[in-house]
PDB file of N, CA and C in Angstrom:
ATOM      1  N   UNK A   1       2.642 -34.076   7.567  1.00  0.00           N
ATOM      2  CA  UNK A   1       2.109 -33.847   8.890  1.00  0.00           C
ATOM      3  C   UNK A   1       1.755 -32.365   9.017  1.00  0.00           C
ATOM      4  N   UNK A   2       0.431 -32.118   9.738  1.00  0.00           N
ATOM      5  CA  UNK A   2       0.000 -31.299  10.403  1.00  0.00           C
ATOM      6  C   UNK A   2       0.304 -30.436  11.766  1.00  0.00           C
ATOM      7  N   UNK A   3       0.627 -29.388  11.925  1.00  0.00           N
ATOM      8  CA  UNK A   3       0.748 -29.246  13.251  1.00  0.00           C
ATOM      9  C   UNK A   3      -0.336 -27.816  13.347  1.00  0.00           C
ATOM     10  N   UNK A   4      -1.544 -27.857  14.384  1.00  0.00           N
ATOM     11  CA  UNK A   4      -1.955 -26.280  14.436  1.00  0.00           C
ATOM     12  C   UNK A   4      -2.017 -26.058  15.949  1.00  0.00           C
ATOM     13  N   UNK A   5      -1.956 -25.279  16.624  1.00  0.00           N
ATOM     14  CA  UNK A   5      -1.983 -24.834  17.761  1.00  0.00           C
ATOM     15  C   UNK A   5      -3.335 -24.381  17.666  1.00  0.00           C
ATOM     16  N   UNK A   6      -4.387 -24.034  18.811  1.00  0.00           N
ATOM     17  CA  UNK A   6      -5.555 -23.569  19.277  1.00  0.00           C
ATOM     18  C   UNK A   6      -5.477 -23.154  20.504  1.00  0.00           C
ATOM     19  N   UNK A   7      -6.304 -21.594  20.546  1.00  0.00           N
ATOM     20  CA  UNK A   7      -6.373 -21.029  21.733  1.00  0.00           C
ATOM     21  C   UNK A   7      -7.358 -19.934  21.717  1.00  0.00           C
ATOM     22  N   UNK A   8      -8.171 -19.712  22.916  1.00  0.00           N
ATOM     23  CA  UNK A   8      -8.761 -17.844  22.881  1.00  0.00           C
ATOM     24  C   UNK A   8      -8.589 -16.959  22.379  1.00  0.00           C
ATOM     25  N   UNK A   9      -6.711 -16.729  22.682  1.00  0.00           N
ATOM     26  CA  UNK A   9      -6.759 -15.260  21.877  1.00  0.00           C
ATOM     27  C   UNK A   9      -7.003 -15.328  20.545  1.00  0.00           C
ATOM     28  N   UNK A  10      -6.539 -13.979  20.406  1.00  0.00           N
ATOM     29  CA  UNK A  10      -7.094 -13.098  19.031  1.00  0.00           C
ATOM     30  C   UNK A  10      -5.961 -13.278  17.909  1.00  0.00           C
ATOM     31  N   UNK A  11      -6.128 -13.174  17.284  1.00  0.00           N
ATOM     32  CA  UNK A  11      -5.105 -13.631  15.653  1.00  0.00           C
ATOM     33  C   UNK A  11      -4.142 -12.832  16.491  1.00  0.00           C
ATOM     34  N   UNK A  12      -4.096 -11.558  16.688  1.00  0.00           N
ATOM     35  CA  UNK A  12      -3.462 -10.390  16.992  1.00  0.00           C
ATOM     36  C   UNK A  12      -2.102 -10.965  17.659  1.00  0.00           C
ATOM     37  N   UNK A  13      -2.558 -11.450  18.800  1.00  0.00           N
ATOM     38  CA  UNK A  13      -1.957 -11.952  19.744  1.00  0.00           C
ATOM     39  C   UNK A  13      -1.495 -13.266  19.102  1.00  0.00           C
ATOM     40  N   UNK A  14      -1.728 -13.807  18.482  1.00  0.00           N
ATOM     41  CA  UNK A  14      -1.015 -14.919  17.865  1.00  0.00           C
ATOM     42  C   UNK A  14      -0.181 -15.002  17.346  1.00  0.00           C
ATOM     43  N   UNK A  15      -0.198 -13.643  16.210  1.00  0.00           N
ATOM     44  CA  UNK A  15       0.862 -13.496  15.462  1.00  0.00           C
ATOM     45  C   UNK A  15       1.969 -12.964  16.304  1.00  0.00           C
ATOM     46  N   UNK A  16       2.062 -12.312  17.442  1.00  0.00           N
ATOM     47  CA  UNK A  16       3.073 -11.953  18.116  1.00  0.00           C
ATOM     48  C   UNK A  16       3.909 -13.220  18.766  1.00  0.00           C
ATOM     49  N   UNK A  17       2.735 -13.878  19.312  1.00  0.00           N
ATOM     50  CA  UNK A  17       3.590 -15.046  19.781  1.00  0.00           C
ATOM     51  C   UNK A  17       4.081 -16.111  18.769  1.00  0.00           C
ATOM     52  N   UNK A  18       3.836 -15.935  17.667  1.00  0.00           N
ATOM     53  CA  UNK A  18       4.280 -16.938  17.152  1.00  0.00           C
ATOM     54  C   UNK A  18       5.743 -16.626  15.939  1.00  0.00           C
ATOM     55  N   UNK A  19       5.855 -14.868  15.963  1.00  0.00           N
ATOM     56  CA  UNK A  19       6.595 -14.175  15.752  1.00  0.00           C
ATOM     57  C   UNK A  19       7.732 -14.138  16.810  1.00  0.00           C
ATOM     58  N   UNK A  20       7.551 -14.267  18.111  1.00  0.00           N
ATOM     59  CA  UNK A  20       8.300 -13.822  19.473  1.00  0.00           C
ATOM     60  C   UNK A  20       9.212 -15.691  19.579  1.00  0.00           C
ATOM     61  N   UNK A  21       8.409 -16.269  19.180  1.00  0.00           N
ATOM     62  CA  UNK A  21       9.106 -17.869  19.465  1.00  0.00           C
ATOM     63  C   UNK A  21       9.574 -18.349  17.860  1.00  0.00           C
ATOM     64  N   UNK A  22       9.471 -17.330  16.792  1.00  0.00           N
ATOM     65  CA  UNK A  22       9.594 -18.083  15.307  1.00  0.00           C
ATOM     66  C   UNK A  22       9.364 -19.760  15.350  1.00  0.00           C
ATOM     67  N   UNK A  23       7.885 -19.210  15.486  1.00  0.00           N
ATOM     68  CA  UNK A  23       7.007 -20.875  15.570  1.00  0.00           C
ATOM     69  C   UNK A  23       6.829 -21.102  13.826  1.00  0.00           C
ATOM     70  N   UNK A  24       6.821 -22.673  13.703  1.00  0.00           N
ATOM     71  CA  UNK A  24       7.054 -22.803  12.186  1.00  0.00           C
ATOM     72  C   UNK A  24       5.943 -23.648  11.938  1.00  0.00           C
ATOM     73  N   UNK A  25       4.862 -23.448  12.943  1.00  0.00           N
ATOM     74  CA  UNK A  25       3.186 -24.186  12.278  1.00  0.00           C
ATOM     75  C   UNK A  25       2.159 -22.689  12.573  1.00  0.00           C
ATOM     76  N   UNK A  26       1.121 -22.648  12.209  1.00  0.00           N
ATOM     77  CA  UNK A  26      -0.186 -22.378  12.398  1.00  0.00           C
ATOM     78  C   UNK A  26      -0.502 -21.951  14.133  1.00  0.00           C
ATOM     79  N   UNK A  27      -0.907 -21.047  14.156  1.00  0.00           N
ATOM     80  CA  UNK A  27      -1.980 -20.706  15.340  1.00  0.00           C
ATOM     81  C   UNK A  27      -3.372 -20.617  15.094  1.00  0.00           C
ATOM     82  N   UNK A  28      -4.115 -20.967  15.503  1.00  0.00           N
ATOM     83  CA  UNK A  28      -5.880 -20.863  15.261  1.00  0.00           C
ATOM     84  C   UNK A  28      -6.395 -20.175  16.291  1.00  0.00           C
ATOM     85  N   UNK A  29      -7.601 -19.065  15.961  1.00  0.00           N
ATOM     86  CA  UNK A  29      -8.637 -18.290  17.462  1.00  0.00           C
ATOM     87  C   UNK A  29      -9.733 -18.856  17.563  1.00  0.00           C
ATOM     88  N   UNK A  30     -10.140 -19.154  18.812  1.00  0.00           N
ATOM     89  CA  UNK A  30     -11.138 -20.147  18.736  1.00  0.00           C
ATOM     90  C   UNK A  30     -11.702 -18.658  20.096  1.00  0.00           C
ATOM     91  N   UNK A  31     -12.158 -17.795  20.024  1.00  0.00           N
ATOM     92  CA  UNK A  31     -12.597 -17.289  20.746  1.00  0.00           C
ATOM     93  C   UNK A  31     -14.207 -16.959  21.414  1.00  0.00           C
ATOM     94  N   UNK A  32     -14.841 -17.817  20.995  1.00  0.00           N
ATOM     95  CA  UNK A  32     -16.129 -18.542  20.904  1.00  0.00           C
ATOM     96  C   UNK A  32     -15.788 -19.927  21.544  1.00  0.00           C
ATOM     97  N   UNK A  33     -14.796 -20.618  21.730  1.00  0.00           N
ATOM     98  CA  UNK A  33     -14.783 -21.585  22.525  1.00  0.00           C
ATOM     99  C   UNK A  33     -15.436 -22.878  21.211  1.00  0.00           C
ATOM    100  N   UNK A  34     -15.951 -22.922  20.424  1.00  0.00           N
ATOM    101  CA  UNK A  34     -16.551 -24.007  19.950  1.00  0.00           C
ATOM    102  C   UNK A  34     -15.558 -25.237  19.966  1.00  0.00           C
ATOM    103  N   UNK A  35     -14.289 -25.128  19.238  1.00  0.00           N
ATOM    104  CA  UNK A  35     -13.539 -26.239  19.271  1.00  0.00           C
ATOM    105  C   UNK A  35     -12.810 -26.868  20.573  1.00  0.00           C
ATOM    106  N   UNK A  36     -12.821 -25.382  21.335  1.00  0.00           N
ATOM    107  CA  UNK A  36     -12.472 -26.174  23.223  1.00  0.00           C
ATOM    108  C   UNK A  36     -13.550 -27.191  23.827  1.00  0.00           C
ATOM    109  N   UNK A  37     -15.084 -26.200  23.165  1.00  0.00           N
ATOM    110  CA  UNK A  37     -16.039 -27.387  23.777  1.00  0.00           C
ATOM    111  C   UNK A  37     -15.971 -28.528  23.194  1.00  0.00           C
ATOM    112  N   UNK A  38     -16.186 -28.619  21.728  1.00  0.00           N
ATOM    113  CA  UNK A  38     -15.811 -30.316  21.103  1.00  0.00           C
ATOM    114  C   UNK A  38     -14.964 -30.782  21.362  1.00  0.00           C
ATOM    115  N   UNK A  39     -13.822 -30.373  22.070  1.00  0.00           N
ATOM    116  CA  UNK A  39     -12.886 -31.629  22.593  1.00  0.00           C
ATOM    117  C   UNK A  39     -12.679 -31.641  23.669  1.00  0.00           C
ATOM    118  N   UNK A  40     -13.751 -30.827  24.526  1.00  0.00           N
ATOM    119  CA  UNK A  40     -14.171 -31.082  26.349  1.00  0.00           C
ATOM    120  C   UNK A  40     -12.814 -30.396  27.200  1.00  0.00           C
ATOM    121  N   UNK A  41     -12.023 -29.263  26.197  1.00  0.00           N
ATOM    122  CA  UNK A  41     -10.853 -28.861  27.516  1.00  0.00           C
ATOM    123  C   UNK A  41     -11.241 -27.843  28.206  1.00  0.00           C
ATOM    124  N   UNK A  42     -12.389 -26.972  28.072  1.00  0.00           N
ATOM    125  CA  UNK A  42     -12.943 -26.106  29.319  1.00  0.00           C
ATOM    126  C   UNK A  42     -13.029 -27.038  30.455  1.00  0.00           C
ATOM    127  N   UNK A  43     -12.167 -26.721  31.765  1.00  0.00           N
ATOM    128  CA  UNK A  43     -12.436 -27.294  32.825  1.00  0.00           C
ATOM    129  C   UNK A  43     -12.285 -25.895  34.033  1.00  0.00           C
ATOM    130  N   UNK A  44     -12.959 -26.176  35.318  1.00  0.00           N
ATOM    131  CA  UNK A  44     -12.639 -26.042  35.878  1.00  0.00           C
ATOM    132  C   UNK A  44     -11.546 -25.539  36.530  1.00  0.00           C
ATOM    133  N   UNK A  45     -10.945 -24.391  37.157  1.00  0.00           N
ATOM    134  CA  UNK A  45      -9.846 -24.424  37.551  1.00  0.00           C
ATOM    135  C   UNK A  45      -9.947 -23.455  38.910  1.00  0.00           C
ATOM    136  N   UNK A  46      -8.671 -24.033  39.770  1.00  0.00           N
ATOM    137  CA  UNK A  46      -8.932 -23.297  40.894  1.00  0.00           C
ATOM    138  C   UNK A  46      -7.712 -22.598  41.546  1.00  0.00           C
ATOM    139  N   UNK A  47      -7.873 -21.190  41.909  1.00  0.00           N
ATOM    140  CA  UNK A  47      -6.597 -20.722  41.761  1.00  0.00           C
ATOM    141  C   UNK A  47      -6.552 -19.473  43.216  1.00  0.00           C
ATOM    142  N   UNK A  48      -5.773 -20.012  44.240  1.00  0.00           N
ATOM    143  CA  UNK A  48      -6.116 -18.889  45.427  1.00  0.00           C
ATOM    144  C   UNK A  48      -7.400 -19.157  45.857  1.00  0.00           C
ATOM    145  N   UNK A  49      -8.470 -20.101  45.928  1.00  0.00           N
ATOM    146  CA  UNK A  49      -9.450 -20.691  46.199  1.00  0.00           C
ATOM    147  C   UNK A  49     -10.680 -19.951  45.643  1.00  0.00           C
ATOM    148  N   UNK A  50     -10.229 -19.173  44.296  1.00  0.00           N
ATOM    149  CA  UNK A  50     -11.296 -18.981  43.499  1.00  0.00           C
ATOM    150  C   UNK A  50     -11.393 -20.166  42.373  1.00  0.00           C
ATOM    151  N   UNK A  51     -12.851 -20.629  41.993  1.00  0.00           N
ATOM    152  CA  UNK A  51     -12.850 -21.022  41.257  1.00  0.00           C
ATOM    153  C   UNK A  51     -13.349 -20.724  39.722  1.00  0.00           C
ATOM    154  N   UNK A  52     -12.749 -21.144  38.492  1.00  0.00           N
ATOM    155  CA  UNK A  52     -13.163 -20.204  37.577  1.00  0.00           C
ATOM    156  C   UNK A  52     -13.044 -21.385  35.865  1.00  0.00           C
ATOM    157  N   UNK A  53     -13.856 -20.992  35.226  1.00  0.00           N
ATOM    158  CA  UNK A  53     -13.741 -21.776  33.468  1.00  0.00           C
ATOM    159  C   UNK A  53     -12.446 -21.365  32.894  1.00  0.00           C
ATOM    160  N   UNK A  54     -11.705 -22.644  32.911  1.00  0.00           N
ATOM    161  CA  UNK A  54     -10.152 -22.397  32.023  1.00  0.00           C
ATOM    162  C   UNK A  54      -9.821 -23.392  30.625  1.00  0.00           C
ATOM    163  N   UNK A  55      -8.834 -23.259  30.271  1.00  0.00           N
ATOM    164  CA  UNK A  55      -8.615 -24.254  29.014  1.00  0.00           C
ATOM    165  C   UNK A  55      -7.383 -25.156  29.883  1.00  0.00           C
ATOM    166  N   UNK A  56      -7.972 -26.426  29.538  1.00  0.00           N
ATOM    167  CA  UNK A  56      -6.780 -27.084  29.982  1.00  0.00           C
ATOM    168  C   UNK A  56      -5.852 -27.861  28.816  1.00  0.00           C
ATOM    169  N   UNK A  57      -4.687 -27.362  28.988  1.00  0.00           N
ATOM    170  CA  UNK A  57      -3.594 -27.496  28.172  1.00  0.00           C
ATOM    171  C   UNK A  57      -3.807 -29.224  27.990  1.00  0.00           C
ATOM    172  N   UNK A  58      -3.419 -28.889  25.799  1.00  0.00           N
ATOM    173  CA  UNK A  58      -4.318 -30.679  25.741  1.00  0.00           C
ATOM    174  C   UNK A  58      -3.550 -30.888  24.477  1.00  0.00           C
ATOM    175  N   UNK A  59      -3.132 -31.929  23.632  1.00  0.00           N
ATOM    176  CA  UNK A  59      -2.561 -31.885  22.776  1.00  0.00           C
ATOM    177  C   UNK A  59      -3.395 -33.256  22.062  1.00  0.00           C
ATOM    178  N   UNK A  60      -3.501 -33.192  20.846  1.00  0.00           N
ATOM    179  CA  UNK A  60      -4.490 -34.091  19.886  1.00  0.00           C
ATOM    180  C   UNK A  60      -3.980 -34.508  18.799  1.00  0.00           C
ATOM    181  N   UNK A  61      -3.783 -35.810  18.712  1.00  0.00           N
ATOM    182  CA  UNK A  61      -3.060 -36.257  16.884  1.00  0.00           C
ATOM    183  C   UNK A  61      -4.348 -37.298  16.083  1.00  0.00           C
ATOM    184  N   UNK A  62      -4.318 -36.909  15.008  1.00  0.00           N
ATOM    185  CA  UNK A  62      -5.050 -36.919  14.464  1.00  0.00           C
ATOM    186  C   UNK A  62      -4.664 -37.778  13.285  1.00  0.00           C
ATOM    187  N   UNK A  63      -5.751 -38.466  12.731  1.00  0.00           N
ATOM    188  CA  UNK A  63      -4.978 -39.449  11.564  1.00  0.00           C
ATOM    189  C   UNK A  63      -5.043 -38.761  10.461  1.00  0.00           C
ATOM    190  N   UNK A  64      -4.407 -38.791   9.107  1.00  0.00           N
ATOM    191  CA  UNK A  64      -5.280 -38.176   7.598  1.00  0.00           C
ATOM    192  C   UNK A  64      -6.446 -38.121   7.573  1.00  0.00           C
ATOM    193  N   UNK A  65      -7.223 -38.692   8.269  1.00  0.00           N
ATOM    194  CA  UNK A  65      -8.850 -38.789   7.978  1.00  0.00           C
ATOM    195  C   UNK A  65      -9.388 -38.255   9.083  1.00  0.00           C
ATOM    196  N   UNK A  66      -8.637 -37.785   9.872  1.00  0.00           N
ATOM    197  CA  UNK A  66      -8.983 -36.767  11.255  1.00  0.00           C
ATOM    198  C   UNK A  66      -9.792 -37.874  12.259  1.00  0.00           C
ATOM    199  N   UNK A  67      -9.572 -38.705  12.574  1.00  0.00           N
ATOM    200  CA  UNK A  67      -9.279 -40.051  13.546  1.00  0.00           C
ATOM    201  C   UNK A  67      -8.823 -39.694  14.407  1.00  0.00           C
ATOM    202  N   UNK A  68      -9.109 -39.202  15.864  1.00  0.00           N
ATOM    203  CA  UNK A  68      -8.384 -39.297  16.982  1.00  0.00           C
ATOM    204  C   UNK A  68      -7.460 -40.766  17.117  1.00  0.00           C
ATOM    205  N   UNK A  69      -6.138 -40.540  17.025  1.00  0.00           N
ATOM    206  CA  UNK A  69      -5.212 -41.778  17.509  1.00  0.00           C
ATOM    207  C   UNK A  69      -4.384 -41.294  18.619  1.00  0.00           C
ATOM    208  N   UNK A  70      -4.622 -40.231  19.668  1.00  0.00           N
ATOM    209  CA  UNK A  70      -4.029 -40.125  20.665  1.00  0.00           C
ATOM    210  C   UNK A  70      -4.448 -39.021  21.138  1.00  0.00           C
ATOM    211  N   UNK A  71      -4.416 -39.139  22.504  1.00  0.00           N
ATOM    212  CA  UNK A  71      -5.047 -37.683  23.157  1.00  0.00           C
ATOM    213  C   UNK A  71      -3.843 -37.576  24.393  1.00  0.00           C
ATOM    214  N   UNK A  72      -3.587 -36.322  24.754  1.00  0.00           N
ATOM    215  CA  UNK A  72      -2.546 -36.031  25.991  1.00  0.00           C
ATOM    216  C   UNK A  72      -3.721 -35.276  26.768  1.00  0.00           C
ATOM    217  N   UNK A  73      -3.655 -35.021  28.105  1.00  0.00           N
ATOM    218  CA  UNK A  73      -4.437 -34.154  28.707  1.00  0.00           C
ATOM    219  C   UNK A  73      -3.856 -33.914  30.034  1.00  0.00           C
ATOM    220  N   UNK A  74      -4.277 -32.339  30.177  1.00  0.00           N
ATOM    221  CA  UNK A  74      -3.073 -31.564  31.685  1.00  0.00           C
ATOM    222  C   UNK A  74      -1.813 -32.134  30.984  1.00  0.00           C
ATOM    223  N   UNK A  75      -1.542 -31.296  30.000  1.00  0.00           N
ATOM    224  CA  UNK A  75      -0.414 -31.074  29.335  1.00  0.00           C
ATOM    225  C   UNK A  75       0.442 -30.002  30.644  1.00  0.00           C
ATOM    226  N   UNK A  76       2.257 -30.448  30.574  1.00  0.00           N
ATOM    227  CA  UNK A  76       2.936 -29.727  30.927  1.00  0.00           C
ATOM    228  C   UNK A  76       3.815 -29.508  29.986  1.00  0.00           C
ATOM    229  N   UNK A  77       4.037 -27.999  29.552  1.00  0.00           N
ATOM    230  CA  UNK A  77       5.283 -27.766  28.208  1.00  0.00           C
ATOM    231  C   UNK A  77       6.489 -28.036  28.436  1.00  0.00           C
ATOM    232  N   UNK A  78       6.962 -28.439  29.787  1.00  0.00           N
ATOM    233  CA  UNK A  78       8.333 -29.038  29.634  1.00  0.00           C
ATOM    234  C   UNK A  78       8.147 -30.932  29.157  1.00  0.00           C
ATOM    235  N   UNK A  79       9.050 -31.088  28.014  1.00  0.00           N
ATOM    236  CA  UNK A  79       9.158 -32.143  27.702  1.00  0.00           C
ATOM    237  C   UNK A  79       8.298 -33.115  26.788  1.00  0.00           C
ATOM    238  N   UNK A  80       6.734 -32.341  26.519  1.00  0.00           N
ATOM    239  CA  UNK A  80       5.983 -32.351  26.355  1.00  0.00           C
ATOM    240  C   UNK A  80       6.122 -32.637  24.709  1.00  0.00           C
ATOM    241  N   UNK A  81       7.024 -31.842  23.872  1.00  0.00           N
ATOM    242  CA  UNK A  81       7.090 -32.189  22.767  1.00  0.00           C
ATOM    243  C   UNK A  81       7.890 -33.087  22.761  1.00  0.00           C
ATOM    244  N   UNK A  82       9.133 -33.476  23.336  1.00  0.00           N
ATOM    245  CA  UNK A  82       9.603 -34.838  23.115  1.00  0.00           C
ATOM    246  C   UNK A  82       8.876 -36.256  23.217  1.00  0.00           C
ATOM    247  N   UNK A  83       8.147 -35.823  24.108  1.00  0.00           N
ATOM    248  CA  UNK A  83       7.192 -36.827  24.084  1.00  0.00           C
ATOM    249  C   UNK A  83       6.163 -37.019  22.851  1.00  0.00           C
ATOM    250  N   UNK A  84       5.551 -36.547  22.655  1.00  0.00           N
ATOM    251  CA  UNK A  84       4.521 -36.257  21.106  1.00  0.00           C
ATOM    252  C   UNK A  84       5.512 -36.861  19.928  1.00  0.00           C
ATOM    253  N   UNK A  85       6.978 -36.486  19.973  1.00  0.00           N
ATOM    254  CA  UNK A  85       7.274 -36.653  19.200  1.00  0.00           C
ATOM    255  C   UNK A  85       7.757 -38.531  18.782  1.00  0.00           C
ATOM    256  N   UNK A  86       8.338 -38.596  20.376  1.00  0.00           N
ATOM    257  CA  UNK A  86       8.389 -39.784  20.559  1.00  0.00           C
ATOM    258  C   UNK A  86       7.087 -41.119  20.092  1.00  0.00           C
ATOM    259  N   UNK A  87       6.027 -40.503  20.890  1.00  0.00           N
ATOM    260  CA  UNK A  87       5.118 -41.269  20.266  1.00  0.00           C
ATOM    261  C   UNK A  87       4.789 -41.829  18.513  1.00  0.00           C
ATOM    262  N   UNK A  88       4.526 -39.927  18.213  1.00  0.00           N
ATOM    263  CA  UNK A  88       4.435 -40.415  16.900  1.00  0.00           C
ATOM    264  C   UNK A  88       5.374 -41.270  16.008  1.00  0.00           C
ATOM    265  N   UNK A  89       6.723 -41.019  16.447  1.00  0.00           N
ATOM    266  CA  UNK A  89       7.900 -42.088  15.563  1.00  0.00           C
ATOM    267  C   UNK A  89       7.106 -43.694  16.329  1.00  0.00           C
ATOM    268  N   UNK A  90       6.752 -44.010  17.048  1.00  0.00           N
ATOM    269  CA  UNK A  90       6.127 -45.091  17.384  1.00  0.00           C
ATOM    270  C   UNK A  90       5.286 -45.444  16.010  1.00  0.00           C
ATOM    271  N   UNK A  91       4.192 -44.519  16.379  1.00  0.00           N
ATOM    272  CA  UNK A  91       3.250 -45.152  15.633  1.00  0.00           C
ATOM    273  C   UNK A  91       3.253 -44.982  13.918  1.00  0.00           C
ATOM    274  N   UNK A  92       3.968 -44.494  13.651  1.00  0.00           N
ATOM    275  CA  UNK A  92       4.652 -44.603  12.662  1.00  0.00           C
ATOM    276  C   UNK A  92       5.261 -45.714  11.620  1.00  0.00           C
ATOM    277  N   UNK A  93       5.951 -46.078  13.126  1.00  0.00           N
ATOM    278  CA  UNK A  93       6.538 -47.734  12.022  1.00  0.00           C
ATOM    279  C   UNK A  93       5.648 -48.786  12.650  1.00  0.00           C
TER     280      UNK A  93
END
């Protein structure tokens, strides 16, 4: 199994955070947006009644052959990986 994270920032900033949480997959910069647009999470967002282009927190599993077999969307990080994880032992057996 695969795991990569995707986001705006800059490697820079990646490596800190992923140094600051001793994360044990991959971070990717997508700072061009191309891979936010192919999987449609630029949305909308509205905040203090401005409105403005955000990423909306999204999580994607993917088969060996890169097969979407599940999509999460308006991800919240509490609980969020138990869940993913849960699933995948599903689909699994």
């Amino acid at each position: 199994m695969v795991i990569l994270g995707i986001s705006k920032d800059s490697m820079t900033s990646h490596f800190k955070f992923a140094q600051k949480l001793d994360l044990n997959f991959h971070l990717l910069s997508d700072p061009d947006k191309k891979v936010h647009e192919a999987f449609g999470v630029i949305k909308e967002k509205k905040l203090y009644g401005k409105i403005s282009l955000g990423t909306e927190r999204s999580t994607f599993v993917m088969d060996e052959n890169r097969v979407l077999i599940k999509e999460y969307r308006k991800v919240k990080a509490k609980g969020h990986a138990r869940e993913v994880l849960k699933d995948l032992r599903e689909l699994s057996d």
